[in-house]
PDB file of N, CA and C in Angstrom:
ATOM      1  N   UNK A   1      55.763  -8.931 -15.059  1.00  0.00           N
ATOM      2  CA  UNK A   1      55.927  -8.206 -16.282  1.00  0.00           C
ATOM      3  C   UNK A   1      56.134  -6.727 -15.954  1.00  0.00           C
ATOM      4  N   UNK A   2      57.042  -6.343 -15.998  1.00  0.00           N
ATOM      5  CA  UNK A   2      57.339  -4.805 -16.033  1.00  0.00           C
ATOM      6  C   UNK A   2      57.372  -3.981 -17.315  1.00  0.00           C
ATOM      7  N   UNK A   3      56.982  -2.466 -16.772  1.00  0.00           N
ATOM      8  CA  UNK A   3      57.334  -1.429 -18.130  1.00  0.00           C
ATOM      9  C   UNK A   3      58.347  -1.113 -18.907  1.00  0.00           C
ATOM     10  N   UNK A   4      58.116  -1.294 -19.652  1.00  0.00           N
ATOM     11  CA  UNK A   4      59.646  -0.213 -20.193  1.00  0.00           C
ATOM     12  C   UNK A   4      59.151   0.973 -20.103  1.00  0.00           C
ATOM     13  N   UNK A   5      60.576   1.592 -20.223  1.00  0.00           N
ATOM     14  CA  UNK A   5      60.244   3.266 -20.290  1.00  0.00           C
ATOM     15  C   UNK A   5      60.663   3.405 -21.955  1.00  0.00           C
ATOM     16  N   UNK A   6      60.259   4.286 -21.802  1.00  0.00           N
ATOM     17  CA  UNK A   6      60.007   5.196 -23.350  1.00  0.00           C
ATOM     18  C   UNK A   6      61.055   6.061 -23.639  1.00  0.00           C
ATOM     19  N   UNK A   7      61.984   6.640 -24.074  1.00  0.00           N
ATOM     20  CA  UNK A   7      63.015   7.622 -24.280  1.00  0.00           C
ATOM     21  C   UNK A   7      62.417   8.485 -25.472  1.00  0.00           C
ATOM     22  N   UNK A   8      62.026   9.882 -24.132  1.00  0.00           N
ATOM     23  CA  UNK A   8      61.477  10.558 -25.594  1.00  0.00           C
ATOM     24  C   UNK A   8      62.109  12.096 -25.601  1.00  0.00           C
ATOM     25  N   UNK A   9      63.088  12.060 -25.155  1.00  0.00           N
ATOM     26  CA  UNK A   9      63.835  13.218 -25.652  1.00  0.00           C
ATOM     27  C   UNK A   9      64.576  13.322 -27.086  1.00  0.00           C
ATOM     28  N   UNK A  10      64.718  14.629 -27.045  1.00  0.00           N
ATOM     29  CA  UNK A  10      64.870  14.968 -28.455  1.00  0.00           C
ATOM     30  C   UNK A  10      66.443  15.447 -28.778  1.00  0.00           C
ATOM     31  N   UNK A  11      66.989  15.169 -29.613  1.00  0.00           N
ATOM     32  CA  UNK A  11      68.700  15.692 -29.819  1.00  0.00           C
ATOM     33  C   UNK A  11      68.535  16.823 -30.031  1.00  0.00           C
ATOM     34  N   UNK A  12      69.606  17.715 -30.331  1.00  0.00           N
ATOM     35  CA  UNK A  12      69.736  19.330 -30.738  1.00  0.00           C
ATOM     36  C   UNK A  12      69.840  19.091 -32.196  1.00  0.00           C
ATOM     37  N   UNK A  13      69.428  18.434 -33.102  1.00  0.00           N
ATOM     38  CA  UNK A  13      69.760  18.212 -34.404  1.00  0.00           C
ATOM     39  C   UNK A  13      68.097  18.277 -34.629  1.00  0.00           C
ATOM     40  N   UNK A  14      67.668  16.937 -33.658  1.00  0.00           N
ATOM     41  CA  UNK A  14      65.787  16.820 -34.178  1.00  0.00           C
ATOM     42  C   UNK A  14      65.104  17.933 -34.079  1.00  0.00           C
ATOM     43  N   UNK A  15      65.223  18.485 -32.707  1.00  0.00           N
ATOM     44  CA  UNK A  15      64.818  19.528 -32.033  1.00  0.00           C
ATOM     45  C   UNK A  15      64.830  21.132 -33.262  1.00  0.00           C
ATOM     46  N   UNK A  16      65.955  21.014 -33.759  1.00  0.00           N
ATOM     47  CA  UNK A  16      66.453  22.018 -34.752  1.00  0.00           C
ATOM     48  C   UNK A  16      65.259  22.012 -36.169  1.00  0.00           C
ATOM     49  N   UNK A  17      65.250  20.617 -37.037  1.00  0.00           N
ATOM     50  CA  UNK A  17      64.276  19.761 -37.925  1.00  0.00           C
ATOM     51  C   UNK A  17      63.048  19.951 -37.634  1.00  0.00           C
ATOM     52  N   UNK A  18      63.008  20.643 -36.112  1.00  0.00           N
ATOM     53  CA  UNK A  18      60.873  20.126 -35.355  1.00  0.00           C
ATOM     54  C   UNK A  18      60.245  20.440 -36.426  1.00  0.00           C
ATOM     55  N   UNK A  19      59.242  20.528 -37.166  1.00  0.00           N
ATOM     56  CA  UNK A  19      58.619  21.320 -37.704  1.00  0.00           C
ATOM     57  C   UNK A  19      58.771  21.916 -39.095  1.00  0.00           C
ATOM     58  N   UNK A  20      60.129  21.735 -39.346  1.00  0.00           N
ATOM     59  CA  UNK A  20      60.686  22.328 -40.704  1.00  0.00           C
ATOM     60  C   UNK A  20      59.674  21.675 -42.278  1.00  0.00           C
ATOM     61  N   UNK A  21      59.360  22.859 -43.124  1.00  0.00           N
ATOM     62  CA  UNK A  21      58.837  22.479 -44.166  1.00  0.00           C
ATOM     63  C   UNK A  21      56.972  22.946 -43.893  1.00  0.00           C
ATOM     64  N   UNK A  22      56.968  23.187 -42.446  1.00  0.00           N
ATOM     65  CA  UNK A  22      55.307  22.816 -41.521  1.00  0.00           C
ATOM     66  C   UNK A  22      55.051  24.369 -40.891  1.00  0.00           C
ATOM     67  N   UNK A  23      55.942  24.310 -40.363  1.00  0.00           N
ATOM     68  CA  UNK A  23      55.606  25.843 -38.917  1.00  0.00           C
ATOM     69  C   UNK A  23      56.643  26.820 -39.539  1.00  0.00           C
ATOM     70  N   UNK A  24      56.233  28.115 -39.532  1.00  0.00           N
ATOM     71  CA  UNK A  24      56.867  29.028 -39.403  1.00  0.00           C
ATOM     72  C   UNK A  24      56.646  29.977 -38.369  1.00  0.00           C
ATOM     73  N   UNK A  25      57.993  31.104 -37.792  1.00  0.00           N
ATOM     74  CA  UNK A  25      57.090  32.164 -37.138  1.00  0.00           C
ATOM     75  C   UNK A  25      57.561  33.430 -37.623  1.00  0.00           C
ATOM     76  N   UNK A  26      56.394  33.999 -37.252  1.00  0.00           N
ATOM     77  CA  UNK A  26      56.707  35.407 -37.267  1.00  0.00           C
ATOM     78  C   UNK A  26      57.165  36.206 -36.126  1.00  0.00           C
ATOM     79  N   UNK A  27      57.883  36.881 -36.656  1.00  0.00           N
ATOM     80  CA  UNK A  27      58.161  38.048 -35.059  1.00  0.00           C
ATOM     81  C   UNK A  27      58.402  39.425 -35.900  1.00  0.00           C
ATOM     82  N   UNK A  28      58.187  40.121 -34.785  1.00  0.00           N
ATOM     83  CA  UNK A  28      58.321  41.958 -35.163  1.00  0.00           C
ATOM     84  C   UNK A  28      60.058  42.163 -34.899  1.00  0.00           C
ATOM     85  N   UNK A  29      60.601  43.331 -35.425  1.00  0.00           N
ATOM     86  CA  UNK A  29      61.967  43.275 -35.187  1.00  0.00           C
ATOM     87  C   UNK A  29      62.438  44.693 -35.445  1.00  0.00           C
ATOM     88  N   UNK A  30      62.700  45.457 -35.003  1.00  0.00           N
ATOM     89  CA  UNK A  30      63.483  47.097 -35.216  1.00  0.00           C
ATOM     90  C   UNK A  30      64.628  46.450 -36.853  1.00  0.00           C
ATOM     91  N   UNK A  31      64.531  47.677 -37.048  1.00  0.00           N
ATOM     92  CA  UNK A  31      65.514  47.744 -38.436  1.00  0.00           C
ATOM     93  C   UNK A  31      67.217  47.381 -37.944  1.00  0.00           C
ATOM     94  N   UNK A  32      67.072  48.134 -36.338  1.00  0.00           N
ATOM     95  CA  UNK A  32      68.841  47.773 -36.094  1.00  0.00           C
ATOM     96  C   UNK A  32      69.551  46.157 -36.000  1.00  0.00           C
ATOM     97  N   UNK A  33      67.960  45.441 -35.922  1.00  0.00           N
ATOM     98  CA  UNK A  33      68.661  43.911 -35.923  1.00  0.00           C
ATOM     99  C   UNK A  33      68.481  43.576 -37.134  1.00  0.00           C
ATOM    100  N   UNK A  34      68.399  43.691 -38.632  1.00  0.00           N
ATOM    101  CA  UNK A  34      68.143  43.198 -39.744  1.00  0.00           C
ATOM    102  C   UNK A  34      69.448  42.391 -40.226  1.00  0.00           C
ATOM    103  N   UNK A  35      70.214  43.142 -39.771  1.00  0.00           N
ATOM    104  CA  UNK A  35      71.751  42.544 -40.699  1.00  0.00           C
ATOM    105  C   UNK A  35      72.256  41.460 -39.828  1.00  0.00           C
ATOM    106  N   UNK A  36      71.330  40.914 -38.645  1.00  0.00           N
ATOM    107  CA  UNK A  36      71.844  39.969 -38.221  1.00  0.00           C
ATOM    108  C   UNK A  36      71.177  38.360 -38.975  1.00  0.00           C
ATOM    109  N   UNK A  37      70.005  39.234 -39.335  1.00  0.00           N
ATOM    110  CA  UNK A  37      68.872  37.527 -39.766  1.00  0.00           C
ATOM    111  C   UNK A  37      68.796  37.840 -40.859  1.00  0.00           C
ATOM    112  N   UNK A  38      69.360  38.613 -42.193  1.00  0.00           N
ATOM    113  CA  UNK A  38      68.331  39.162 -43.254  1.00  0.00           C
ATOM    114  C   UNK A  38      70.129  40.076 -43.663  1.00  0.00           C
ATOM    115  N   UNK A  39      71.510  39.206 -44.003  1.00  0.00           N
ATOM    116  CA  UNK A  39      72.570  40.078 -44.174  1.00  0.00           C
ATOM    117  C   UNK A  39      72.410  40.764 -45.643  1.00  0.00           C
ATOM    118  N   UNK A  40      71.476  40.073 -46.454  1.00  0.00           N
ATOM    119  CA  UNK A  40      71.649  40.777 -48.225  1.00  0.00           C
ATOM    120  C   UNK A  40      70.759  42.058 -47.985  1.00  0.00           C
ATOM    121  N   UNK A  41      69.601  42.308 -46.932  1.00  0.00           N
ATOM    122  CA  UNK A  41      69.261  43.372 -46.834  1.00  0.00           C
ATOM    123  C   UNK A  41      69.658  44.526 -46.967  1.00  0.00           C
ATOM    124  N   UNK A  42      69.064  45.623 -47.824  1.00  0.00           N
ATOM    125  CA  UNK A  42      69.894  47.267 -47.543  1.00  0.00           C
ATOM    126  C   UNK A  42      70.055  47.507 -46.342  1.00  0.00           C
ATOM    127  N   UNK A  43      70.657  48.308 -46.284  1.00  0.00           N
ATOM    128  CA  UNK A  43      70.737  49.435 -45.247  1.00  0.00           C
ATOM    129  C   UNK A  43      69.728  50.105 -44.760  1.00  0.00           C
ATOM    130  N   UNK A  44      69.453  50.670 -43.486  1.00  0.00           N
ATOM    131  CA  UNK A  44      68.304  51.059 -43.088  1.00  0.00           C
ATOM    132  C   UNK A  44      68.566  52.143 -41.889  1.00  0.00           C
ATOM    133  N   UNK A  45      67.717  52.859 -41.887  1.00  0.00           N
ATOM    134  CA  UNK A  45      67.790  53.437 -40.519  1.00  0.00           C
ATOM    135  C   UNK A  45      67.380  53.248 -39.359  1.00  0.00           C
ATOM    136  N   UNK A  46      67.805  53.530 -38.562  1.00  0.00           N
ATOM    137  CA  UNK A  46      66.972  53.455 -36.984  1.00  0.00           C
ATOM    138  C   UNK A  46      65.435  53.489 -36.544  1.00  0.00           C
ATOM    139  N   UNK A  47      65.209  52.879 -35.850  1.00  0.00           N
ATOM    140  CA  UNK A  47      63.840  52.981 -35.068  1.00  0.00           C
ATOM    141  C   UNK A  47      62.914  52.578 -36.064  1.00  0.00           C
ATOM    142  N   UNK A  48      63.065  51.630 -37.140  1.00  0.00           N
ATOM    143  CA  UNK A  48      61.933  51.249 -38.197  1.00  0.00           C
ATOM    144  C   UNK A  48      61.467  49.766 -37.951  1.00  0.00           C
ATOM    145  N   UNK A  49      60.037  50.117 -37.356  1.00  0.00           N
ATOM    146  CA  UNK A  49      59.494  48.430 -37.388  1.00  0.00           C
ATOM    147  C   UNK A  49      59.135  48.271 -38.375  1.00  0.00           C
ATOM    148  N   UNK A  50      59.648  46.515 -38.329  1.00  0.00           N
ATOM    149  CA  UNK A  50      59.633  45.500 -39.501  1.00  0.00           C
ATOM    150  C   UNK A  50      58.908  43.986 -38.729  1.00  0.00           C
ATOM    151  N   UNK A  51      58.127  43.190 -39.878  1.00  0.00           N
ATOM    152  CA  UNK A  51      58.412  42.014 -39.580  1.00  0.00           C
ATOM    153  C   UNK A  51      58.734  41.119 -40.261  1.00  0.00           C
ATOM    154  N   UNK A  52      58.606  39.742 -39.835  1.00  0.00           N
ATOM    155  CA  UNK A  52      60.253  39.389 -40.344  1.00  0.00           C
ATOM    156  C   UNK A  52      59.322  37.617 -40.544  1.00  0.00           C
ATOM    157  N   UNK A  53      59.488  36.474 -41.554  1.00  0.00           N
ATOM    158  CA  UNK A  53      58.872  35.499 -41.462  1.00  0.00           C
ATOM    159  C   UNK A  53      60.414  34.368 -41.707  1.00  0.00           C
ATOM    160  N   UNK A  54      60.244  33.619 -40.271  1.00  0.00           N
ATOM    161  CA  UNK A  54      61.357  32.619 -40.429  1.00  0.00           C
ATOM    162  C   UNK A  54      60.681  30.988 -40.303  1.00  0.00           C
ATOM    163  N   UNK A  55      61.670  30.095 -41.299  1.00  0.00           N
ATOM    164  CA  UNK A  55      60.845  28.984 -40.957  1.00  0.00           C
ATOM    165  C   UNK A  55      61.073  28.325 -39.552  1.00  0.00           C
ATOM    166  N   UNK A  56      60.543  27.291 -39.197  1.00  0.00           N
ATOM    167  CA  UNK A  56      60.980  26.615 -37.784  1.00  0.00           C
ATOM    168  C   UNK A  56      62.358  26.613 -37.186  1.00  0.00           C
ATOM    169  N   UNK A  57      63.511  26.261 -38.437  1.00  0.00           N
ATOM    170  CA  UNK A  57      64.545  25.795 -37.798  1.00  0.00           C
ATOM    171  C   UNK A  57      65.452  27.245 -37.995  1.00  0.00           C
ATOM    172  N   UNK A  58      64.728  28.741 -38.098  1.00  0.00           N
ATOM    173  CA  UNK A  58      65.057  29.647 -37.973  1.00  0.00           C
ATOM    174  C   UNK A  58      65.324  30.292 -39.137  1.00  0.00           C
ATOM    175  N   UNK A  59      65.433  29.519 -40.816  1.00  0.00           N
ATOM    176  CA  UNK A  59      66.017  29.969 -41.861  1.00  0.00           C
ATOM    177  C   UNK A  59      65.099  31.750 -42.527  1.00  0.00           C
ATOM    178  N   UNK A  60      65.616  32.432 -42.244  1.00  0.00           N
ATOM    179  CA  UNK A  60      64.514  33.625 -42.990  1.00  0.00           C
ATOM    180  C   UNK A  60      64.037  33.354 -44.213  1.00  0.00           C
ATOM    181  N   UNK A  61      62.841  33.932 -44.126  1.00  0.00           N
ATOM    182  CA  UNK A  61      62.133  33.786 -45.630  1.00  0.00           C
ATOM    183  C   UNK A  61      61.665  35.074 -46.265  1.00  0.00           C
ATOM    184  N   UNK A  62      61.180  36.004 -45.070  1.00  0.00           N
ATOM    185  CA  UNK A  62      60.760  37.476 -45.776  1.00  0.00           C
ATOM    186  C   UNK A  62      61.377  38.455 -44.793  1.00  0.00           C
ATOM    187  N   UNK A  63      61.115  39.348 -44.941  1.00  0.00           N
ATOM    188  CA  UNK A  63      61.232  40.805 -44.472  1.00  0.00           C
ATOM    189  C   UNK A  63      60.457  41.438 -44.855  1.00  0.00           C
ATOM    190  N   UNK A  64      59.381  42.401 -44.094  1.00  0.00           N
ATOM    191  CA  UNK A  64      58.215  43.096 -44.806  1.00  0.00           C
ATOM    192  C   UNK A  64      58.218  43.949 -43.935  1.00  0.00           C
ATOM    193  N   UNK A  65      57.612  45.582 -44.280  1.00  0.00           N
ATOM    194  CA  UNK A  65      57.182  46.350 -43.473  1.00  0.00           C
ATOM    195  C   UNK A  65      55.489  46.502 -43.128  1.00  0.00           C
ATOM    196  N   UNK A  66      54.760  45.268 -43.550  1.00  0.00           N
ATOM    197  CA  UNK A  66      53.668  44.535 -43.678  1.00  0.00           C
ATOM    198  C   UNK A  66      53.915  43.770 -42.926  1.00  0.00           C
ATOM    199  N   UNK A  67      52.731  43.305 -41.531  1.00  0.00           N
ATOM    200  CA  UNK A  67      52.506  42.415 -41.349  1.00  0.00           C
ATOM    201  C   UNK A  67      51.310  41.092 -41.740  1.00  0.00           C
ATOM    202  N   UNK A  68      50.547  41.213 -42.548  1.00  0.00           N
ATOM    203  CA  UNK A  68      49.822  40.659 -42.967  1.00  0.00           C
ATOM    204  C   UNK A  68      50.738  40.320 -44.319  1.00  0.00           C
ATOM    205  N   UNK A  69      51.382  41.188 -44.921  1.00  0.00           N
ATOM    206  CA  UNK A  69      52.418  40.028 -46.022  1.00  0.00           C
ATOM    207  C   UNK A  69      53.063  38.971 -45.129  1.00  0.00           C
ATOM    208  N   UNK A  70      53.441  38.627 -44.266  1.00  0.00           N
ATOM    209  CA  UNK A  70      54.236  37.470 -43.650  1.00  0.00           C
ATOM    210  C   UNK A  70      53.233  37.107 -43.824  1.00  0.00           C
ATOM    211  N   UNK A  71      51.407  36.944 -43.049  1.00  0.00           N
ATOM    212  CA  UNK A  71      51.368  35.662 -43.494  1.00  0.00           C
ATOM    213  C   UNK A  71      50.594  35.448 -45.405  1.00  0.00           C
ATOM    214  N   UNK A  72      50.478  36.253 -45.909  1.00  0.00           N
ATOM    215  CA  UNK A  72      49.838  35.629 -47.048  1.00  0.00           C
ATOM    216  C   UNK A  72      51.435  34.806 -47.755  1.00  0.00           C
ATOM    217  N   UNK A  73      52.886  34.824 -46.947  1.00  0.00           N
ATOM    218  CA  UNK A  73      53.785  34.222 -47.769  1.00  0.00           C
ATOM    219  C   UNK A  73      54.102  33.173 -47.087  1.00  0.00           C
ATOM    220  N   UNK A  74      52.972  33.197 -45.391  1.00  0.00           N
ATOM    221  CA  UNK A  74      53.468  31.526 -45.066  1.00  0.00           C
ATOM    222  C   UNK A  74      52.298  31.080 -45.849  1.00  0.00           C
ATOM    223  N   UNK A  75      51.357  31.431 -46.198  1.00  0.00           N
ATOM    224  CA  UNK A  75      50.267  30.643 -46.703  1.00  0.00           C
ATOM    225  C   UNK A  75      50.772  30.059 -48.182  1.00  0.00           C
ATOM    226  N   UNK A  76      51.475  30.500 -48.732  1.00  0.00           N
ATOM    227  CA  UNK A  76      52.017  30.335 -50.308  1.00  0.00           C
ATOM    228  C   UNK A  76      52.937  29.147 -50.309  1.00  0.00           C
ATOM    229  N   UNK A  77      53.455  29.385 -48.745  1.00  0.00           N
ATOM    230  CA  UNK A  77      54.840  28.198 -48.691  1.00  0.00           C
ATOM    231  C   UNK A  77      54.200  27.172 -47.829  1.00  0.00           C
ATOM    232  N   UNK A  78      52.479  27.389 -47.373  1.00  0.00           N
ATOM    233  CA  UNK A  78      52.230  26.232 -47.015  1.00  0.00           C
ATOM    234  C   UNK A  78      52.376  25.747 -45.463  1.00  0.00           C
ATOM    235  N   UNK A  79      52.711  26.996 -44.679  1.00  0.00           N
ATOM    236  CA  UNK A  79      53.249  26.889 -43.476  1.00  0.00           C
ATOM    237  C   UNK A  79      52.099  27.732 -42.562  1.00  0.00           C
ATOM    238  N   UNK A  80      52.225  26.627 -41.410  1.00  0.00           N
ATOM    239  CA  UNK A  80      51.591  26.938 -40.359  1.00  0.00           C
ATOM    240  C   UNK A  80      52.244  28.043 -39.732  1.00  0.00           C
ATOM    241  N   UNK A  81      51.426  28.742 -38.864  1.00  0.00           N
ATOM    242  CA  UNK A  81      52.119  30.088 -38.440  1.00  0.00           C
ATOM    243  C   UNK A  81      51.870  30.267 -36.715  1.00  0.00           C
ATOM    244  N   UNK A  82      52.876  31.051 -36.216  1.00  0.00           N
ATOM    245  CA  UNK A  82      52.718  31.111 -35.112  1.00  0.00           C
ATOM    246  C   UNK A  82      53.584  32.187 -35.008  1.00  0.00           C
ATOM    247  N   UNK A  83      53.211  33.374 -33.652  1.00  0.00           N
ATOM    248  CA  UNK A  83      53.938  34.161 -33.676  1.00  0.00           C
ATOM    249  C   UNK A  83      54.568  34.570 -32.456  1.00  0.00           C
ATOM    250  N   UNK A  84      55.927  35.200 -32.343  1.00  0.00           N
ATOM    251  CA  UNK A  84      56.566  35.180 -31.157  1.00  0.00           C
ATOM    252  C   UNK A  84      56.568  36.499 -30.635  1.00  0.00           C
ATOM    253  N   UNK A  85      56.707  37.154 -29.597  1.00  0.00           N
ATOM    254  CA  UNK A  85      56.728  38.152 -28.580  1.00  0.00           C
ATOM    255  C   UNK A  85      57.556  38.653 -27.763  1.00  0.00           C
TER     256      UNK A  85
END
């Protein structure tokens, strides 16, 4: 009687889904990258930290110059939090 093996890799589609609806993260971000994650945003000037709350599969959800607002708005949406560096 032999094993099977298990196939437990993940597609770039699942992988994308991990977590969605569950985890969010937060990260800190200068004002000059806003219009890349956050395009309806105003305009802004230079050298202004922000942070920024995205869900798992990357979709933005806030922009705050608060970090403790990111999480009282993952807590609202129910999302676990974790933060990146």
């Amino acid at each position: 009687m032999g094993l099977k093996a298990i196939d437990t890799s993940l597609s770039k589609n699942d992988l994308a889904h991990l977590g969605a609806g569950e985890v969010g993260y937060i990260r800190k971000m200068r004002s000059e990258e806003v219009s890349r994650c956050f395009p309806e945003a105003p305009e802004m000037g230079p050298g202004i930290d922000l942070w920024a709350l995205f869900g798992a599969d990357g979709t933005p959800i806030l922009l705050t110059d608060n970090r403790s607002s990111t999480f009282f708005k993952a807590a609202e949406d129910d999302l676990r939090t974790v933060t990146l560096h």
